[in-house]
Protein backbone atom coordinates (compact mmCIF):
# COMPACT_ATOMS: atom_id res chain seq x y z
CA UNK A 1 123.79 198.55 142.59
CA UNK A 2 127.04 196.44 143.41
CA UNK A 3 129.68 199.34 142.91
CA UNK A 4 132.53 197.23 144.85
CA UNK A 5 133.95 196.94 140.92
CA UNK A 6 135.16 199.12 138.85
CA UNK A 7 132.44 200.98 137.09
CA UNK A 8 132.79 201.52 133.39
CA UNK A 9 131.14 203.96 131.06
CA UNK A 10 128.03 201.56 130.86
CA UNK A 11 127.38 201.47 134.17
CA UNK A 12 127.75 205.62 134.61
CA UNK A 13 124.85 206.23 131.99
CA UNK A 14 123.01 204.16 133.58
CA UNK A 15 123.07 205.86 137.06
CA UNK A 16 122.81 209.11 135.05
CA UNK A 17 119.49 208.29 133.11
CA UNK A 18 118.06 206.42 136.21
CA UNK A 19 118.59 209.54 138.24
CA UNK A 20 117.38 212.10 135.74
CA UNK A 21 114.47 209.59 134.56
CA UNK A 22 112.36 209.49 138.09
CA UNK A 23 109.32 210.48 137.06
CA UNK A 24 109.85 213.75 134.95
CA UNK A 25 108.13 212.99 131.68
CA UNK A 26 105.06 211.47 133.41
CA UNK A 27 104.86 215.03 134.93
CA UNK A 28 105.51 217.26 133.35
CA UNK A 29 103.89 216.51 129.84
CA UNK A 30 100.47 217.76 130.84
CA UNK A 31 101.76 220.95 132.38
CA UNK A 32 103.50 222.08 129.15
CA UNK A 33 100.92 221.30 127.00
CA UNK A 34 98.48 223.05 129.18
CA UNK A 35 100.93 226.26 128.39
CA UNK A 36 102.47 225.66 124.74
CA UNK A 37 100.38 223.10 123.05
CA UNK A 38 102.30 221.53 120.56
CA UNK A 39 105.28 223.03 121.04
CA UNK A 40 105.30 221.09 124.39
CA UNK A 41 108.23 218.44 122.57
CA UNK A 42 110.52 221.19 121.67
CA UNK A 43 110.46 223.27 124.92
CA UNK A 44 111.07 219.46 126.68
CA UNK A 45 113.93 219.22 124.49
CA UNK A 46 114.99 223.01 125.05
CA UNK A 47 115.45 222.02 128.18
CA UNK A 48 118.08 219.26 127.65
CA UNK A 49 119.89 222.26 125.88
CA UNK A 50 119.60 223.92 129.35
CA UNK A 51 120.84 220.97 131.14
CA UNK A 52 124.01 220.37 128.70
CA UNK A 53 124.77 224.16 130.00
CA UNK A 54 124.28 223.11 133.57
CA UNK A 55 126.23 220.30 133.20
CA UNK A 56 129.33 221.81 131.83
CA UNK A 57 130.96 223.12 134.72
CA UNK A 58 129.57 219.70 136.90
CA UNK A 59 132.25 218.08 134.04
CA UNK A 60 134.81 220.42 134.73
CA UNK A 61 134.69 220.63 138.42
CA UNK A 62 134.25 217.18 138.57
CA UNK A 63 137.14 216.05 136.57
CA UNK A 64 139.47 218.49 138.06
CA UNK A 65 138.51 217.99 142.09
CA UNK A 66 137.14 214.16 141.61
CA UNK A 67 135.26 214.25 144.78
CA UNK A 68 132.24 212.29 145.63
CA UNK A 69 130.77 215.20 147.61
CA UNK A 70 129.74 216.44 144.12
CA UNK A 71 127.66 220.40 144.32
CA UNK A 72 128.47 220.63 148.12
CA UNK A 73 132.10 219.86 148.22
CA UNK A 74 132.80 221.79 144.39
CA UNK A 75 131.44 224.92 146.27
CA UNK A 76 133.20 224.62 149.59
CA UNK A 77 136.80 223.89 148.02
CA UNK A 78 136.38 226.68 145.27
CA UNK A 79 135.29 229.21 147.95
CA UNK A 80 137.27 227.43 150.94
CA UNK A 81 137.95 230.43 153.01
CA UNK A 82 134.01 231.48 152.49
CA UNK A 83 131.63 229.60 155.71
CA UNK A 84 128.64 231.37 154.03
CA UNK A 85 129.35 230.19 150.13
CA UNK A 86 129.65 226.60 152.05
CA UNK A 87 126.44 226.76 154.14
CA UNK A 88 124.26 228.22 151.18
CA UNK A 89 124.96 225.57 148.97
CA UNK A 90 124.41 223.29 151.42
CA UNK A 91 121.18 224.22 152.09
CA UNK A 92 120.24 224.89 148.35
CA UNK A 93 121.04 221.35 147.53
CA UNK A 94 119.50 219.58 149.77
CA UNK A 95 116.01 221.16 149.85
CA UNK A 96 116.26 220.84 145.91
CA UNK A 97 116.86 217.18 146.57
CA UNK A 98 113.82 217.15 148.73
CA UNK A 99 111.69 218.96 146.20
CA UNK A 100 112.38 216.27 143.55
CA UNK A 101 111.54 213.42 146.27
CA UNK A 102 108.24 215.69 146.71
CA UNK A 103 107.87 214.99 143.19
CA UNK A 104 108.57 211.86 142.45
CA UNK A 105 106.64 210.97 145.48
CA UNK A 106 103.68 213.13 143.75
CA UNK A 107 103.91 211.51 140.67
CA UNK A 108 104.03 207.90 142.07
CA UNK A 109 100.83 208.71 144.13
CA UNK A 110 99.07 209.87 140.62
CA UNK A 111 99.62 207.38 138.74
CA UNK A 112 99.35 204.73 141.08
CA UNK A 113 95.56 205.70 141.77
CA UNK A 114 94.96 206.81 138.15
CA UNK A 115 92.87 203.53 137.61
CA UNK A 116 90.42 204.39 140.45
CA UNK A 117 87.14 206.33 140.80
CA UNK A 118 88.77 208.60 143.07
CA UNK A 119 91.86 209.30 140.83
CA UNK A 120 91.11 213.22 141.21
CA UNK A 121 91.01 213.18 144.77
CA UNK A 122 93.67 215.82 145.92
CA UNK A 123 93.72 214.46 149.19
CA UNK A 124 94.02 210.81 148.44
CA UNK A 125 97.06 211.65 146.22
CA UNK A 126 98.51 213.30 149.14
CA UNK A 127 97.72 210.12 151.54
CA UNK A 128 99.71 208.18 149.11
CA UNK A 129 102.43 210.75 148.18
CA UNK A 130 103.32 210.89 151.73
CA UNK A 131 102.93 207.34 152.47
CA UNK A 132 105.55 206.67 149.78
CA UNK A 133 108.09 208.54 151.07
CA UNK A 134 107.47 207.02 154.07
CA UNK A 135 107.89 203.43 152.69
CA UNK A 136 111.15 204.23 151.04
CA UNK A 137 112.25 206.03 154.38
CA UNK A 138 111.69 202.97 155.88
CA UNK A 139 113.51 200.60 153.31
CA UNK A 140 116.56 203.10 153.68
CA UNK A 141 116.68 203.31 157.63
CA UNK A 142 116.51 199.28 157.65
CA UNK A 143 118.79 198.25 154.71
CA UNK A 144 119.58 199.93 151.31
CA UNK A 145 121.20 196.36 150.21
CA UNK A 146 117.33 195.24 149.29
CA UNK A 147 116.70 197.86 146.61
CA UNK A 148 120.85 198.66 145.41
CA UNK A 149 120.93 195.20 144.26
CA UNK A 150 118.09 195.53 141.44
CA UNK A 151 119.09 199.62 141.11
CA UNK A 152 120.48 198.68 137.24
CA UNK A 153 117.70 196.57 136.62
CA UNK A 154 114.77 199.01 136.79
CA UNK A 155 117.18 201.42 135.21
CA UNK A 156 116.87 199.62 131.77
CA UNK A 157 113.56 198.26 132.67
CA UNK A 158 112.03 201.35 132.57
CA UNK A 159 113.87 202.77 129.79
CA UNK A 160 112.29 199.53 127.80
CA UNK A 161 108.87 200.58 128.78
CA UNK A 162 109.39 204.30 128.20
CA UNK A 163 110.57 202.79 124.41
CA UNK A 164 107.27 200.67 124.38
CA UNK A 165 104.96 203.74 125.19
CA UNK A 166 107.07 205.76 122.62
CA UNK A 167 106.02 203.48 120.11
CA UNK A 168 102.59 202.93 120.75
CA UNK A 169 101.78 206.12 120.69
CA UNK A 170 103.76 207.07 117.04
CA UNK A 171 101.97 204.47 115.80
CA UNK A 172 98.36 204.54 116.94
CA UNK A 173 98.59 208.29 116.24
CA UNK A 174 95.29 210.48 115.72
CA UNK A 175 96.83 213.53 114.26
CA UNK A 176 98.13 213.19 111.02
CA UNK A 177 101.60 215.07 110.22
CA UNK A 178 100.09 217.99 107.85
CA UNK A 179 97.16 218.74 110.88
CA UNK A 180 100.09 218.50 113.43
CA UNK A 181 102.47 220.83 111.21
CA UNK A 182 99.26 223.21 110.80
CA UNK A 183 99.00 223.50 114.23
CA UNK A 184 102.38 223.42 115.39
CA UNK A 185 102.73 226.82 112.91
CA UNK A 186 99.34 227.84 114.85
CA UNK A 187 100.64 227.29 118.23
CA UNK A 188 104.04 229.35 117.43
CA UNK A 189 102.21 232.12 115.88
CA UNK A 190 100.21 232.83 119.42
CA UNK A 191 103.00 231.73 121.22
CA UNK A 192 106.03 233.59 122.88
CA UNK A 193 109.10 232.99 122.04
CA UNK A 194 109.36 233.51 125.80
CA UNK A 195 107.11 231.02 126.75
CA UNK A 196 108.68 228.40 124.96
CA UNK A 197 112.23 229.35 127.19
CA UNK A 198 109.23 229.49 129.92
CA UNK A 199 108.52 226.17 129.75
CA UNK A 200 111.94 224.50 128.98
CA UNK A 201 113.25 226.10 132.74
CA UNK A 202 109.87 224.85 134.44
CA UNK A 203 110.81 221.43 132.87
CA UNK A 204 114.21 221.55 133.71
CA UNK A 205 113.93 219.56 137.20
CA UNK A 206 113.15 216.75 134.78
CA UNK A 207 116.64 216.78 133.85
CA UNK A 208 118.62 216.57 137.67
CA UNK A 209 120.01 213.54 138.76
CA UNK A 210 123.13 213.29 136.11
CA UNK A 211 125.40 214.47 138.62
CA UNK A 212 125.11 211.89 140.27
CA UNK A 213 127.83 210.15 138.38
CA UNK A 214 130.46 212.52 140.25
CA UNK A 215 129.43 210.67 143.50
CA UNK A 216 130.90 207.23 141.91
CA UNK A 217 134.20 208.79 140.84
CA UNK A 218 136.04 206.39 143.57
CA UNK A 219 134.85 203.76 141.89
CA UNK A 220 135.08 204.22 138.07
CA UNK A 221 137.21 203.84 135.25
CA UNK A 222 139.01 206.75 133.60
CA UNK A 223 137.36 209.87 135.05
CA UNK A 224 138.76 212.04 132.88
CA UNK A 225 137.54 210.86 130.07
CA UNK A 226 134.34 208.82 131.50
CA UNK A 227 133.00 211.80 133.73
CA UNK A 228 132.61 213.41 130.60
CA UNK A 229 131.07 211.06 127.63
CA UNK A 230 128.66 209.62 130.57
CA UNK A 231 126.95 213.11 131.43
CA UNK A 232 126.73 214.89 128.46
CA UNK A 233 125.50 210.74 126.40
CA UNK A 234 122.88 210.95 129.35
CA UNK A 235 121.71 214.19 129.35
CA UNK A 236 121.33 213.75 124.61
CA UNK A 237 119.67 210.48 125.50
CA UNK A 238 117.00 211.31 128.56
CA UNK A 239 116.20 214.78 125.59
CA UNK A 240 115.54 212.57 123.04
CA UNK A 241 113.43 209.83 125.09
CA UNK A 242 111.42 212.85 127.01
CA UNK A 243 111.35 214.28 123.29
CA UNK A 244 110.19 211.46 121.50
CA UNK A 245 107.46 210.24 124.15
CA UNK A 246 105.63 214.02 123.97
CA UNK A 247 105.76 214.18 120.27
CA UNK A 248 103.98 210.83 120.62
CA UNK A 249 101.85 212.12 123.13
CA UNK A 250 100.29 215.00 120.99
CA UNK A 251 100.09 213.00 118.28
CA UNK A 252 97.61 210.36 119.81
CA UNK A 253 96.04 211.90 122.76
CA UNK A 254 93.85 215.24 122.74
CA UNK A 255 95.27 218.49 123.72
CA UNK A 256 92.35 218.42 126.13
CA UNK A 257 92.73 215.46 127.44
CA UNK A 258 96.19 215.71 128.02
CA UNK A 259 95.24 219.25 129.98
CA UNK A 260 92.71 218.15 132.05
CA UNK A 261 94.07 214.68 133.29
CA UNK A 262 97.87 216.58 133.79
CA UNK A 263 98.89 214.50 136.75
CA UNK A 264 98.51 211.29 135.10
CA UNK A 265 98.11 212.29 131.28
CA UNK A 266 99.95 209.48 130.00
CA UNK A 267 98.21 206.80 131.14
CA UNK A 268 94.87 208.37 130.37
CA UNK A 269 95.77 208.92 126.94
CA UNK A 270 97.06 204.90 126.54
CA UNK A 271 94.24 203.22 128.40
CA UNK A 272 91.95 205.62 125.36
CA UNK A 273 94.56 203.74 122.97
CA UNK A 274 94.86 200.27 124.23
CA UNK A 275 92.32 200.11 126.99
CA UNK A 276 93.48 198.44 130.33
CA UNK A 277 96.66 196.97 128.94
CA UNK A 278 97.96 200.63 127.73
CA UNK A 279 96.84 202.43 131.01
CA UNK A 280 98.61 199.86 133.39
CA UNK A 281 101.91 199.62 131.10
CA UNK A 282 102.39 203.09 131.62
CA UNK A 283 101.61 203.07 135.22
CA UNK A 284 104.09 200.75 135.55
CA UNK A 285 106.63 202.76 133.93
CA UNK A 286 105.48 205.56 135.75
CA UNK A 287 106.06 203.13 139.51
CA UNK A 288 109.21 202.02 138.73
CA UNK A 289 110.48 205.55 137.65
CA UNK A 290 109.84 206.89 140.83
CA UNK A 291 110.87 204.12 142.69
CA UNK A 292 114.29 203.71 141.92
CA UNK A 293 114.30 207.78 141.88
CA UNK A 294 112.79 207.84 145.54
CA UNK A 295 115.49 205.34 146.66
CA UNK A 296 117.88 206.99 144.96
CA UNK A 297 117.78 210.35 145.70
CA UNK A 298 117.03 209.67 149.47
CA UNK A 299 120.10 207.65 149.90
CA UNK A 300 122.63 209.96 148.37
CA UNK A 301 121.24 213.44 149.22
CA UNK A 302 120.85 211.83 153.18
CA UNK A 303 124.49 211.23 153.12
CA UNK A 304 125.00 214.32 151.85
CA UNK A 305 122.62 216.39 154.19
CA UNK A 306 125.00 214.10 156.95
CA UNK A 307 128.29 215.16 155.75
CA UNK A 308 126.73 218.82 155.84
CA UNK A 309 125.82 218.25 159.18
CA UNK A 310 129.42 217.05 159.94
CA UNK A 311 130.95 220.30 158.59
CA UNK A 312 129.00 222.18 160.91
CA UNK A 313 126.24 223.70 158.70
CA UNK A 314 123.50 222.16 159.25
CA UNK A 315 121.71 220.77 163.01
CA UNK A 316 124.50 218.37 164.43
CA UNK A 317 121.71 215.75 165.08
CA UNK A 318 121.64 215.23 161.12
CA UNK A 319 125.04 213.33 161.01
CA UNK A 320 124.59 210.99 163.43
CA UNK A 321 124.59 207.27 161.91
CA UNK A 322 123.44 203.77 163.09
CA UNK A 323 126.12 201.95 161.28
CA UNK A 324 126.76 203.84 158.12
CA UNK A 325 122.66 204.84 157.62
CA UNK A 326 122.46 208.52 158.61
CA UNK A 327 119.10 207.77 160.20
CA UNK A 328 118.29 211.22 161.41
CA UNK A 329 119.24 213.09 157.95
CA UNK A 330 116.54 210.24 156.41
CA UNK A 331 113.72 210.95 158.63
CA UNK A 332 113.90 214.64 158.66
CA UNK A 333 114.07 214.54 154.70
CA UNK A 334 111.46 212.15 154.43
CA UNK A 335 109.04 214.74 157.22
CA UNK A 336 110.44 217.65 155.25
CA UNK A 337 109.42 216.27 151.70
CA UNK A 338 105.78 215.47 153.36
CA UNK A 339 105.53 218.10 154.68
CA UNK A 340 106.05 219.89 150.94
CA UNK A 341 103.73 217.46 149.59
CA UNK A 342 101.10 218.66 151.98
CA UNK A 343 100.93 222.36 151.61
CA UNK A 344 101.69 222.40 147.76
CA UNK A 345 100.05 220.76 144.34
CA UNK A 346 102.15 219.47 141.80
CA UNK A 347 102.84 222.75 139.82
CA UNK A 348 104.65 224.70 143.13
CA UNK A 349 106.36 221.54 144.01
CA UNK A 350 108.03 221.11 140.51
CA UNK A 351 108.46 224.83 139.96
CA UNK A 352 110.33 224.99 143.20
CA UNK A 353 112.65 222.08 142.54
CA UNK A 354 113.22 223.63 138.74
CA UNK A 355 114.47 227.13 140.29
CA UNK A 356 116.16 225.06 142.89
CA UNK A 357 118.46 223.08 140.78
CA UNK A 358 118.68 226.53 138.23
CA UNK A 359 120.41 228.22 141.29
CA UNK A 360 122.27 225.69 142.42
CA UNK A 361 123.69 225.01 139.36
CA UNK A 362 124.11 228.24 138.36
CA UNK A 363 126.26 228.75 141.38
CA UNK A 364 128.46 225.92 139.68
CA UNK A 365 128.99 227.85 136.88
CA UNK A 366 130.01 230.85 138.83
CA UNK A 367 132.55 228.71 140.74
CA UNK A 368 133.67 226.94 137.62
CA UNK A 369 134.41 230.82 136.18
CA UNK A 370 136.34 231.53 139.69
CA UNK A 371 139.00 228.75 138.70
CA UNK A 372 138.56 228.16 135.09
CA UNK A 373 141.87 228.28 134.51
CA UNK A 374 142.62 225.57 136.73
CA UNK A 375 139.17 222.98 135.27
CA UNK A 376 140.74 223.88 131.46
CA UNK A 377 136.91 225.58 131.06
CA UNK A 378 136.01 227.87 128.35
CA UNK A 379 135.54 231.62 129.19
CA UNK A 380 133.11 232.21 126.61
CA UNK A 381 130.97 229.21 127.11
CA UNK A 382 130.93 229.35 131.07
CA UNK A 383 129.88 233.23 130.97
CA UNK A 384 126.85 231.66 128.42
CA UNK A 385 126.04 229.11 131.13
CA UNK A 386 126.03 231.31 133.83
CA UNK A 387 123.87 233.66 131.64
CA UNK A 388 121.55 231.31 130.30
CA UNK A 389 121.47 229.78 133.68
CA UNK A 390 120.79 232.84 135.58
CA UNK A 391 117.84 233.90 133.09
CA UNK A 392 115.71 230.64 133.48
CA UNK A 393 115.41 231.37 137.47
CA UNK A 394 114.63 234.35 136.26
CA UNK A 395 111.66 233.47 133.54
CA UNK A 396 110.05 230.72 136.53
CA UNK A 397 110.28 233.53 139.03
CA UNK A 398 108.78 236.35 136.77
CA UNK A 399 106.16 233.73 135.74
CA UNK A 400 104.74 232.65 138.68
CA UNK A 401 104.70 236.37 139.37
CA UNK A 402 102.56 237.14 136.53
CA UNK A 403 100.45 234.52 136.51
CA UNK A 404 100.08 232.74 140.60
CA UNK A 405 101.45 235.92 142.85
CA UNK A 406 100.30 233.69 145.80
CA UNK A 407 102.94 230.68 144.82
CA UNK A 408 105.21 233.22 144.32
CA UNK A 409 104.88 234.43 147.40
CA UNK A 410 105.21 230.68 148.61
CA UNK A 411 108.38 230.37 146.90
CA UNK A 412 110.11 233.65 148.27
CA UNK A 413 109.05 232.49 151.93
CA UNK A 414 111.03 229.32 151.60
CA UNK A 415 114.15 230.81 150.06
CA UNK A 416 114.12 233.31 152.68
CA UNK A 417 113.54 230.81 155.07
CA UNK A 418 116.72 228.60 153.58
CA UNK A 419 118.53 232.26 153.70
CA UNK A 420 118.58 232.61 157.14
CA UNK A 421 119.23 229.24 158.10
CA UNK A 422 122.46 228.89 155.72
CA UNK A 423 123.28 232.26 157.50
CA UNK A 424 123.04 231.36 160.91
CA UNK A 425 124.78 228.26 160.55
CA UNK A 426 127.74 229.69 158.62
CA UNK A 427 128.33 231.96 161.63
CA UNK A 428 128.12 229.33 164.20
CA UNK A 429 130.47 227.45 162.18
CA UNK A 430 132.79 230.54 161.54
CA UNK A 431 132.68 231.02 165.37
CA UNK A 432 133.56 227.42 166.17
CA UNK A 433 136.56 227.60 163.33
């Protein structure tokens, strides 16, 4: 994307939704309608509820500090004489960003092969997965100029095809809207209220990337005023399209089928509606999504992992630069991501990355509280976020515990891991202060 120009409130949505649209839907339909059924579209949605919450405090810190550093740098100034509070989100936020390339990488890798015999191959969807990141890796060590220029393009291309699916599925629809009512009352009779919450914070990685409007606050019109209507108009329009494409989804395609073929369930369920045509219009979708999400999310979170590296918190290595490309900071997130893809399935990788950007933005609700008198914030409505917040890490963590032990135990080993690192770095960097 060209942002040498002023960018306007246009061009802000659009880097919202194309950072928040990378691949979510196409992954995580069949997982919660493997757990809810056909309450899959309201948990979805639930979690764009849980994402306006999130992004409250990213408005308010944002507005009030308009830095481009976005999580890292709100954290550090609010807790400025803290090493540790600096160092943990540092390293929160940048393995959550290389959970979500794990993902997106995952889901390219799915959907890519979902036309071939060996489609269900775990290990050729790794092969690819990593071989992806690898690619983009590549593209961003040589020249990001290649893919920045068409960045808006696939934005609204894929939003077009997202619309397309969305309507092919309403209206080649199997399940008539009295059977779909009688189940939906069937499926919320034997389901939790709990597991609908459940499901919306498991889902809620679908929903990252609209922060990623504070990192062009140098460059766009208005802040005050644009930081604001671009996030939260994101955040209502990604709910609705994730929202609209599911209901179509359960509509037309089998609960079965939609369980069983979970990595790719979209495009199984439109090459069953249209044949060849459906299946590859998806997968397209599905491509470009994760494409312009790979790119994405590796250029600004290797910058970021740089500038943490500058600070003193993470390996000094990591902010060294050929030109401006922090070349290190790319190839260690690009090994890290593989190496993430390797010893985890889709489920643990987008659980991890949910919980991830839970804490992390949870701990931007706590710093919004610390100086909400300065960001203008609501007392009320940032102790609800912080809340809410808090109890979706909770619900993903108490899940996995009742239900995969063994991925918890996955889970706790990497935070605990990320612990001590963030530790040891915030006392080198307290000694060298």
């Amino acid at each position: 994307m060209n942002r040498s120009k002023s960018l306007g409130l246009k061009e802000l949505i659009a880097i919202a939704v194309g950072g928040m649209i990378g691949g979510g839907i196409f992954t995580i339909l069949g997982i919660s309608v493997s757990m809810i059924g056909f309450l899959a579209p309201f948990s979805i949605a639930l979690g764009g509820v849980i994402a306006l919450f999130a992004a409250y405090s990213y408005v308010k810190l944002g507005v009030y500090y308009k830095d481009e550093g976005a999580t890292y740098a709100f954290f550090k100034r609010t807790f400025s004489d803290s090493h540790l509070a600096a160092s943990f989100i540092g390293w929160y936020t940048i393995f959550g960003y290389i959970s979500t390339l794990s993902l997106y990488a995952y889901t390219f890798s799915s959907y890519s092969i979902s036309g071939f015999e060996f489609a269900n191959s775990e290990i050729v969807r790794k092969i690819v997965a990593i071989a992806i990141i690898w690619i983009f890796a590549a593209i961003n060590l040589w020249s990001v100029r290649a893919m920045g220029k068409i960045e808006d393009l696939m934005v609204y291309i894929k939003l077009m095809v997202l619309l397309v699916i969305s309507i092919v599925l309403i209206y080649y629809k199997k399940v008539d809207m009295q059977t779909f009512y009688q189940m939906l009352l069937q499926d919320f009779e034997h389901s939790r209220f709990l597991d609908i919450l459940i499901v919306a914070s498991i889902t809620f990685v679908a929903y990252e990337g609209f922060q990623l409007v504070i990192n062009a606050v140098k460059e766009m019109d208005d802040p005050d005023k644009n930081i604001p209507r671009a996030i939260y108009g994101a955040i209502i329009l990604v709910a609705f399209i994730y929202f609209i494409i599911a209901l179509g989804s359960i509509l037309s395609i089998s609960i079965d089928d939609l369980v069983k073929n979970k990595e790719y369930a979209l495009a199984y369920g439109a090459k069953e509606i249209l044949g060849d045509i459906g299946q590859n219009l998806v997968i397209v979708g599905a491509i470009l999504s994760t494409s312009s999400a790979i790119s994405g999310t590796m250029f600004g979170s290797s910058r970021q992992m740089a500038r943490i590296s500058d600070d003193g918190y993470m390996p000094k290595i990591l902010s060294s630069r050929r030109g401006t490309i922090p070349n290190y900071a790319i190839i260690v997130m690009a090994a890290t991501a593989s190496v993430l893809i390797l010893v985890g399935g889709l489920r643990i990788i987008l659980e991890f990355g949910s919980i991830t950007f839970l804490l992390v933005s949870l701990l931007m609700a706590i710093a919004n509280f610390k100086i909400r008198s300065y960001t203008g914030s609501s007392t009320l409505f940032t102790l609800i976020a912080i809340f809410g917040l808090f109890v979706g890490s909770i619900l993903i963590l108490w899940y996995e515990y009742i239900t995969k032990p063994e991925q918890m135990i996955f889970i706790t080993a990497i935070y605990i891991i990320l612990t001590l690192f963030a530790y040891g770095y915030s006392l080198i960097a307290s000694k060298s202060s």
